[in-house]
N, C-alpha and C. Protein backbone atom coordinates (compact mmCIF):
# COMPACT_ATOMS: atom_id res chain seq x y z
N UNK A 1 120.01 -52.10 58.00
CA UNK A 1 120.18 -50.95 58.87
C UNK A 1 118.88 -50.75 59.63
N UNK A 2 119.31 -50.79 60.61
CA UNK A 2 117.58 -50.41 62.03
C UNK A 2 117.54 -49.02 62.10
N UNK A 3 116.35 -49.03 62.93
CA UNK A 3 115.72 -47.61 63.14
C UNK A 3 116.38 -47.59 64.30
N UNK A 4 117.02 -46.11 64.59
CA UNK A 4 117.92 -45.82 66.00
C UNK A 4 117.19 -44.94 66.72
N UNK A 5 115.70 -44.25 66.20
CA UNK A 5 114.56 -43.85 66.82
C UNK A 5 114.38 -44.63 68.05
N UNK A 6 114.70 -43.84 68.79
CA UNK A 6 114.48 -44.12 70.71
C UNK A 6 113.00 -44.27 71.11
N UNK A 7 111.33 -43.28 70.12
CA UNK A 7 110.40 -42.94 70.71
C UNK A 7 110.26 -41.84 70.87
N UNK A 8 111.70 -40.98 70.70
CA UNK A 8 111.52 -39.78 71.13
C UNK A 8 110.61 -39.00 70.38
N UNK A 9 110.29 -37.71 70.64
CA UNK A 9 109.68 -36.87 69.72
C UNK A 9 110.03 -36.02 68.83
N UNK A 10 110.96 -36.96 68.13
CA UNK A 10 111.94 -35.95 67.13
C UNK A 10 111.76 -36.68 65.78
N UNK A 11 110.94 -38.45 65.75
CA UNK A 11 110.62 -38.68 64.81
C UNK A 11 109.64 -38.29 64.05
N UNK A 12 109.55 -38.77 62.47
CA UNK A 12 108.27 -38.72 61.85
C UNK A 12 107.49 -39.65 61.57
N UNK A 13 106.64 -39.92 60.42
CA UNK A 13 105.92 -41.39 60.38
C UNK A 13 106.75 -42.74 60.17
N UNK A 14 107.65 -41.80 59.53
CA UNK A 14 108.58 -43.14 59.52
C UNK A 14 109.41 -43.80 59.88
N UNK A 15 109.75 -42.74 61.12
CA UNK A 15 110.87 -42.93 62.10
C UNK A 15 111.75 -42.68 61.78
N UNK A 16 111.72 -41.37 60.77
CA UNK A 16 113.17 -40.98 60.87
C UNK A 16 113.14 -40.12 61.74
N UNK A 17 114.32 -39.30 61.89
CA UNK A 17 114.65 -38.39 62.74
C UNK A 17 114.50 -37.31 61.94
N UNK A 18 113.94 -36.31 62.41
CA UNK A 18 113.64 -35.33 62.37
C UNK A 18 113.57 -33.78 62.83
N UNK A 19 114.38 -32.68 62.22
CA UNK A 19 114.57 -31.45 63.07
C UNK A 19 113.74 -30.71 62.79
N UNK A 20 113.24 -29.14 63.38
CA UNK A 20 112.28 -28.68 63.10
C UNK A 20 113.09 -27.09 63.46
N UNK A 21 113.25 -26.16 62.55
CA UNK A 21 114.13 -24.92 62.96
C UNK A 21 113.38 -23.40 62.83
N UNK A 22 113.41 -22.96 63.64
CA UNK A 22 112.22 -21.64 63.58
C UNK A 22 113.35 -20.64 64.01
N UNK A 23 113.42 -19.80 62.67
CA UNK A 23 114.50 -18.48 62.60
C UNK A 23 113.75 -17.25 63.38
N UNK A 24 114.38 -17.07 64.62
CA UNK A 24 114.17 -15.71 65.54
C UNK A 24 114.62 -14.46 65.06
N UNK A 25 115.81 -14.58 64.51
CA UNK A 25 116.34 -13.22 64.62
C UNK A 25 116.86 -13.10 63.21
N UNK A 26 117.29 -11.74 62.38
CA UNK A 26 118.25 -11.74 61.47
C UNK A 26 118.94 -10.41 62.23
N UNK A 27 120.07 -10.50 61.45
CA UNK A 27 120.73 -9.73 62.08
C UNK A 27 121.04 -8.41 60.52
N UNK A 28 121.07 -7.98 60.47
CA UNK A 28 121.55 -6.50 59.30
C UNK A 28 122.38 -5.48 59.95
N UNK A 29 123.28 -5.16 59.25
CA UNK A 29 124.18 -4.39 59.44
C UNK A 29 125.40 -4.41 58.85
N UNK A 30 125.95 -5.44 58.14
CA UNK A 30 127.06 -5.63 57.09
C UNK A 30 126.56 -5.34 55.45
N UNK A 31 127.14 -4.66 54.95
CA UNK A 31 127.46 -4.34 53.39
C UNK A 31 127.54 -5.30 52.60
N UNK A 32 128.64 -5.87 52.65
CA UNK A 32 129.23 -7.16 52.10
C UNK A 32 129.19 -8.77 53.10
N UNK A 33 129.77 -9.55 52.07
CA UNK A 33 129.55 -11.09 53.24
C UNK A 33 130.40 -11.40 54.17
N UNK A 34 129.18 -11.89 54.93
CA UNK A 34 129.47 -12.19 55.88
C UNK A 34 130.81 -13.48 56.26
N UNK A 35 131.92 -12.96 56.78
CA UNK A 35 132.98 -14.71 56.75
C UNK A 35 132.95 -14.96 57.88
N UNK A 36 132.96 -14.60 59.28
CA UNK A 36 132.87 -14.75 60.31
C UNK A 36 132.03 -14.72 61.59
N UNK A 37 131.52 -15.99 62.51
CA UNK A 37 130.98 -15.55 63.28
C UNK A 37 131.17 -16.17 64.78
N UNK A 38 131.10 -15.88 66.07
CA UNK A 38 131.53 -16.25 67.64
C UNK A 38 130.41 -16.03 68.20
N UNK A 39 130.20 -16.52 68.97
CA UNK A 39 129.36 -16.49 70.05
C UNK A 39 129.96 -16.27 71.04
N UNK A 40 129.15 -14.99 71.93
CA UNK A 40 130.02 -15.10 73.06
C UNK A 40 129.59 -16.39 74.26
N UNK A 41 130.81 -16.49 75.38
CA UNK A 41 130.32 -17.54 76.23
C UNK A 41 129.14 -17.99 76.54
N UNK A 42 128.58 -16.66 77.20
CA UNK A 42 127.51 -16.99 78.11
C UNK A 42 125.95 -16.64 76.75
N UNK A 43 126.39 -16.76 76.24
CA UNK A 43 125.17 -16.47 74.88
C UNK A 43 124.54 -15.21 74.69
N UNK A 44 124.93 -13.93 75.25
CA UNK A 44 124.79 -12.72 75.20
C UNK A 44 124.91 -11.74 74.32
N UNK A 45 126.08 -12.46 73.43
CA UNK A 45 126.21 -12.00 72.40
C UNK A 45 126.39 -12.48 70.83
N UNK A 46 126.63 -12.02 70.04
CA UNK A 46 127.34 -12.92 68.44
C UNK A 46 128.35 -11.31 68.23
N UNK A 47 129.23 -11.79 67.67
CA UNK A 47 130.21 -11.02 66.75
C UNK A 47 130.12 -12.05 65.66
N UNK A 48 129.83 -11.22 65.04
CA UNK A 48 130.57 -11.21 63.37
C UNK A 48 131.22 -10.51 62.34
N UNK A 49 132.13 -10.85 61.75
CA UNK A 49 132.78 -10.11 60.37
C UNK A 49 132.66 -10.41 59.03
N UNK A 50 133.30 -9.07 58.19
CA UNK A 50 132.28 -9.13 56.69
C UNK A 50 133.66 -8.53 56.09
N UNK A 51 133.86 -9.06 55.11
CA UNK A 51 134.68 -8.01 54.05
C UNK A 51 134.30 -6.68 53.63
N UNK A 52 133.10 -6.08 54.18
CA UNK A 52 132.77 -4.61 54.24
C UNK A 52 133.73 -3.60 55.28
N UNK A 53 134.21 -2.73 54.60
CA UNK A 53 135.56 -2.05 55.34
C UNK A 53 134.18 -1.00 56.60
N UNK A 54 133.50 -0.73 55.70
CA UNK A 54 132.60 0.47 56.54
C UNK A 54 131.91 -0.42 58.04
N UNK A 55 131.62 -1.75 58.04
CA UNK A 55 131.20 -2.07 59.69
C UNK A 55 132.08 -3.45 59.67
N UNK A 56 133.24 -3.71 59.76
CA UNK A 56 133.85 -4.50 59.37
C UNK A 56 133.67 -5.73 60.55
N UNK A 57 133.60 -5.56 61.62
CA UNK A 57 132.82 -6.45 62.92
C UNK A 57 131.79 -5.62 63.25
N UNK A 58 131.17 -6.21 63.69
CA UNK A 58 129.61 -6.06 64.47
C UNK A 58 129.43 -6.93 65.98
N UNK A 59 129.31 -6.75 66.96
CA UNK A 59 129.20 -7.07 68.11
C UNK A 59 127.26 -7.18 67.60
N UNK A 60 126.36 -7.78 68.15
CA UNK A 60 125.03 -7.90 67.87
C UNK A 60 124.45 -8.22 69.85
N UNK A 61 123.74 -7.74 70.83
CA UNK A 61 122.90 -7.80 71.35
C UNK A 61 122.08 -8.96 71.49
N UNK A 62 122.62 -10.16 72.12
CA UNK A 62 121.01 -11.48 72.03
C UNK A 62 119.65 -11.46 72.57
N UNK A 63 120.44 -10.70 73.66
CA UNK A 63 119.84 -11.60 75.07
C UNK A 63 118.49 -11.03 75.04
N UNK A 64 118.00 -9.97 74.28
CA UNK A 64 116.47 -9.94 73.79
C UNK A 64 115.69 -10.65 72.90
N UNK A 65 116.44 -12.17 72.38
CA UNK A 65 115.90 -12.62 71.29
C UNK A 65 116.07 -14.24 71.65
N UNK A 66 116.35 -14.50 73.06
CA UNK A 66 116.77 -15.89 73.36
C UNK A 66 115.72 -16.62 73.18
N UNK A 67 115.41 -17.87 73.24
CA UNK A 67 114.12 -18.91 73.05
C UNK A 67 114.53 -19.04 74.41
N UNK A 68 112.67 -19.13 74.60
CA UNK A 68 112.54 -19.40 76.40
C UNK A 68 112.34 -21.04 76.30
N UNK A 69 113.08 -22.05 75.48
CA UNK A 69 113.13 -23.17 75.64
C UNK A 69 112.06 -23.88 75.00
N UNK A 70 111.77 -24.97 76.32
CA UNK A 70 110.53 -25.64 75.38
C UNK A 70 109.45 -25.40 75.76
N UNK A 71 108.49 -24.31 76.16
CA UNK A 71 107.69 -23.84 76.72
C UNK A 71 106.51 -23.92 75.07
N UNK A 72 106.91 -22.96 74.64
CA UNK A 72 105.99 -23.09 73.28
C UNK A 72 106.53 -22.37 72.26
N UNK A 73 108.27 -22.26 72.17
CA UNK A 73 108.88 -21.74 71.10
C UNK A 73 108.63 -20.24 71.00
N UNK A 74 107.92 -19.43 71.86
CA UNK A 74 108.16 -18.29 71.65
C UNK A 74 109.47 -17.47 72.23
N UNK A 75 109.48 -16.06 71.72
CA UNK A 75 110.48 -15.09 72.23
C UNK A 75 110.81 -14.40 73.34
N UNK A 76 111.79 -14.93 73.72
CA UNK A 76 111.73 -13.97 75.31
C UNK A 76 112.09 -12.48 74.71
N UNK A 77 111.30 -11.46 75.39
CA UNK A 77 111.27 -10.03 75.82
C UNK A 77 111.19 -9.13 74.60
N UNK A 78 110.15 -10.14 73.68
CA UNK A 78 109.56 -9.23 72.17
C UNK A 78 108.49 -8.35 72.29
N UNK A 79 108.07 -8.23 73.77
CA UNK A 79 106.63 -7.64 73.59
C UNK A 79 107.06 -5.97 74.17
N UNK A 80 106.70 -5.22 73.34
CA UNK A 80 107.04 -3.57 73.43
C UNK A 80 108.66 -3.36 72.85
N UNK A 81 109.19 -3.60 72.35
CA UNK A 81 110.75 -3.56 72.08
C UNK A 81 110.72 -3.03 70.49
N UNK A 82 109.61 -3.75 69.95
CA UNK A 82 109.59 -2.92 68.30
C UNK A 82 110.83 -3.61 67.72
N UNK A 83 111.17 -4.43 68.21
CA UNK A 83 112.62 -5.01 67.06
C UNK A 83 111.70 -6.06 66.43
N UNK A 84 110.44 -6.91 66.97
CA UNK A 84 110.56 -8.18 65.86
C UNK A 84 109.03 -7.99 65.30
N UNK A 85 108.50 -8.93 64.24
CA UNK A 85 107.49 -9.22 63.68
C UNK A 85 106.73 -10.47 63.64
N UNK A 86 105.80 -10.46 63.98
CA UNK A 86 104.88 -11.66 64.02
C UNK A 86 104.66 -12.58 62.57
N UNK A 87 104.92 -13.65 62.86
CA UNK A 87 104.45 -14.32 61.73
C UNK A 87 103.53 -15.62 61.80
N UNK A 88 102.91 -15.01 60.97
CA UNK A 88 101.77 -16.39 61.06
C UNK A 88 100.80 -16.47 62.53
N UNK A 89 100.81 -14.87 63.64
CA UNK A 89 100.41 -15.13 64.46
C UNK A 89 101.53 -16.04 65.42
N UNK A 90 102.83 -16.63 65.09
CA UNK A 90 103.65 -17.32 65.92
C UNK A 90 104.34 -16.64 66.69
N UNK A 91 105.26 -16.89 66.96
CA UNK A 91 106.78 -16.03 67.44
C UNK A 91 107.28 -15.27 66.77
N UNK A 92 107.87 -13.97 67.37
CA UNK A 92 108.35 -12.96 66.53
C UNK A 92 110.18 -13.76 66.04
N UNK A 93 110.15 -12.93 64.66
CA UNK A 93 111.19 -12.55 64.17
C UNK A 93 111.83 -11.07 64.44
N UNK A 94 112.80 -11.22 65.41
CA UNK A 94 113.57 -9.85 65.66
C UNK A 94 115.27 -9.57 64.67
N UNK A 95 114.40 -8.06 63.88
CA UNK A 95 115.33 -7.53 63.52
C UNK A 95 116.39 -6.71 64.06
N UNK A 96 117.45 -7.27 64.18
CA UNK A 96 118.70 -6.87 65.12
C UNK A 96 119.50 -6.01 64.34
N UNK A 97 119.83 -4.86 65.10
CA UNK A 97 120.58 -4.02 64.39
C UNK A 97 121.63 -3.97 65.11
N UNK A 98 123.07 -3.26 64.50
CA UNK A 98 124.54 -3.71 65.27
C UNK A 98 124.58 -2.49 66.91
N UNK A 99 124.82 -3.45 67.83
CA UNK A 99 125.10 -3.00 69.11
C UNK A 99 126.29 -2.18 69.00
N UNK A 100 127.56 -2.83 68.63
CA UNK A 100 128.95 -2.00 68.32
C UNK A 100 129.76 -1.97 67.42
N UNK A 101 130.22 -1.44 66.73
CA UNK A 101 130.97 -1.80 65.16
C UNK A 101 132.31 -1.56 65.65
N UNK A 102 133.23 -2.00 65.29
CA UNK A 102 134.58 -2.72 65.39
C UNK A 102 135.28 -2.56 64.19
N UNK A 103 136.64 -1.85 64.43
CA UNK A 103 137.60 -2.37 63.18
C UNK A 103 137.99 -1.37 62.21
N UNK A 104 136.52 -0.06 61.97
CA UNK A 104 136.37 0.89 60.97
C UNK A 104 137.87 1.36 60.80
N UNK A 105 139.26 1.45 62.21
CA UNK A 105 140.48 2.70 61.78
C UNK A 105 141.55 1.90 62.21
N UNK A 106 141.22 0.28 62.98
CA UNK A 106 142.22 -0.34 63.34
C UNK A 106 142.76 -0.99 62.18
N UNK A 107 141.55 -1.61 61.63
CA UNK A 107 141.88 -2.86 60.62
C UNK A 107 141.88 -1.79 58.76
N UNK A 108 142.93 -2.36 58.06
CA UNK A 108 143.23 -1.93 57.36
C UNK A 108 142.91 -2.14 55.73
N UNK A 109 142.77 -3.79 55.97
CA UNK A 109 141.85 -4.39 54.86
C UNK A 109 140.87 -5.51 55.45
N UNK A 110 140.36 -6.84 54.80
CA UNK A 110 138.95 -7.00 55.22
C UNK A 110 139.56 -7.60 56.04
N UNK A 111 138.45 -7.57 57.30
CA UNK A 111 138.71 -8.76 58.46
C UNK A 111 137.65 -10.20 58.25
N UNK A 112 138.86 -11.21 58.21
CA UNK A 112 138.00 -12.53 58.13
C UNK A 112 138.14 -13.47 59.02
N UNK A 113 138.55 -12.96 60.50
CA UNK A 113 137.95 -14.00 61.61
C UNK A 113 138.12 -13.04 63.04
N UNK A 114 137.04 -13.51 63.84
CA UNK A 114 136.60 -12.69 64.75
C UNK A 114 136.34 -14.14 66.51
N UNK A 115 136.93 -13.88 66.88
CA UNK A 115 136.78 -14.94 68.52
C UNK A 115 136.66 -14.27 69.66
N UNK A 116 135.40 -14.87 70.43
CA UNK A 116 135.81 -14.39 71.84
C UNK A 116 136.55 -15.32 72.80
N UNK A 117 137.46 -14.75 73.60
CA UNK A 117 138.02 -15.71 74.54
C UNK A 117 137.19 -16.77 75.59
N UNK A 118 137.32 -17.48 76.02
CA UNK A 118 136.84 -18.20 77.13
C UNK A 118 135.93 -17.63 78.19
N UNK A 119 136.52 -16.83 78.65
CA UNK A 119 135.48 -15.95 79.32
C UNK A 119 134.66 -14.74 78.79
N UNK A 120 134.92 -14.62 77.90
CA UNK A 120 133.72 -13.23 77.42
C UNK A 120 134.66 -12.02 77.58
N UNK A 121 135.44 -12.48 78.11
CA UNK A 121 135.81 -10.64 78.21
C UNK A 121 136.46 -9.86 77.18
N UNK A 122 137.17 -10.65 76.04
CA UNK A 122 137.59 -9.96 75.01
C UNK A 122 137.35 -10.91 73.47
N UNK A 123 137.26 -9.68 72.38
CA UNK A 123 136.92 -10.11 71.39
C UNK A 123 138.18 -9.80 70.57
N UNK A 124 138.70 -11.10 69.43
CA UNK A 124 139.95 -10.72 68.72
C UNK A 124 139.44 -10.58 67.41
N UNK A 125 140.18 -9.97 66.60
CA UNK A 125 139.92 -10.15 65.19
C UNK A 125 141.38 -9.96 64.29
N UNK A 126 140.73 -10.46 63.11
CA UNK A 126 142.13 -10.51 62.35
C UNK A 126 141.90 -10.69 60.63
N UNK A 127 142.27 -10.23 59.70
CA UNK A 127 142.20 -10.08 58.39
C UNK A 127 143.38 -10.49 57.99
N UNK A 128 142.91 -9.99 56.47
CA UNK A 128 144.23 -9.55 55.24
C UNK A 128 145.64 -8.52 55.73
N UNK A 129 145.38 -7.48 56.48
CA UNK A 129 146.14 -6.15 57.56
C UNK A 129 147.25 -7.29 58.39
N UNK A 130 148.16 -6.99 58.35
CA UNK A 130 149.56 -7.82 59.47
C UNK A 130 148.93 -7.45 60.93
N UNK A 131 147.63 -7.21 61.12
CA UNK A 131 147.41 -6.84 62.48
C UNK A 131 146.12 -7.69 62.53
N UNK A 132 146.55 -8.13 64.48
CA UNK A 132 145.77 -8.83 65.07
C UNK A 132 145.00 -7.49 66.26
N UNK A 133 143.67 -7.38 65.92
CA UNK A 133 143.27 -6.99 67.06
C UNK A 133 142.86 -7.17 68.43
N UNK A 134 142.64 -7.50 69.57
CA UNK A 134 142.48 -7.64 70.93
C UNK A 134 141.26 -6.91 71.37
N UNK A 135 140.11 -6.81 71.52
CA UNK A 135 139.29 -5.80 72.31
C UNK A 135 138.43 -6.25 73.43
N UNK A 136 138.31 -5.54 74.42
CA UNK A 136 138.00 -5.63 75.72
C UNK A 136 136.69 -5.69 75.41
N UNK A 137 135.83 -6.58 75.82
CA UNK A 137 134.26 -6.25 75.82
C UNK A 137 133.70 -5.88 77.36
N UNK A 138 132.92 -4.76 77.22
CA UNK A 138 132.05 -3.58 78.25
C UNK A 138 130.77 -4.01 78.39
């Protein structure tokens, strides 16, 4: 078996391949675990769902926590915002708290899957409950 190392800069000494992952954000706001999660289209957002009846989806806020690429791995738009923490002197870690909670009087027991459509404009969800929800995202 050969080395399929191109040169690029993703190997190590030995040519393997190699990833390197630097966690920006956590997100808090679910009780219980987490089973579901979407991204919206255009990367603006995450929904996720939890078997916690009390925030049962969470819509989450990105677009303050995007990586400005390959510039030098830092955070776009951490400076004055008070959501993230420095580490190591690097890039902040931003703590995200829930933008919109979803589900609390529609959904009846836990919800365990959550999608946005193609275009962003609506978010579905659906549990254990004989009901599918539909919601318009604003």
């Amino acid at each position: 078996v050969g080395n399929n190392n191109s040169g690029g800069s993703g190997g190590d000494e030995n040519g393997e391949d190699v990833e390197h992952w630097n966690r920006i954000a956590i997100c808090r706001g679910h009780h219980l675990d987490v089973v579901g999660l979407a991204w919206a289209p255009d990367d603006s957002h995450l929904a996720s769902c939890s078997l916690d009846s009390h925030n049962p989806v969470i819509i989450w806020k990105l677009y303050d926590v995007l990586s400005d690429g390959d510039n030098n791995n830092s955070v776009v738009g951490a400076a004055g915002n008070g959501l993230g923490t420095t580490v190591g002197g690097s890039a902040q870690i931003h703590n995200l708290h829930p933008f919109q909670i979803l589900g609390r009087d529609e959904h009846t027991s836990t919800v365990k899957g959550v999608a946005f459509d193609p275009a962003g404009k609506y978010v579905v969800t659906s549990g254990d409950d004989p009901a599918i929800c539909i919601w318009r995202a604003s």
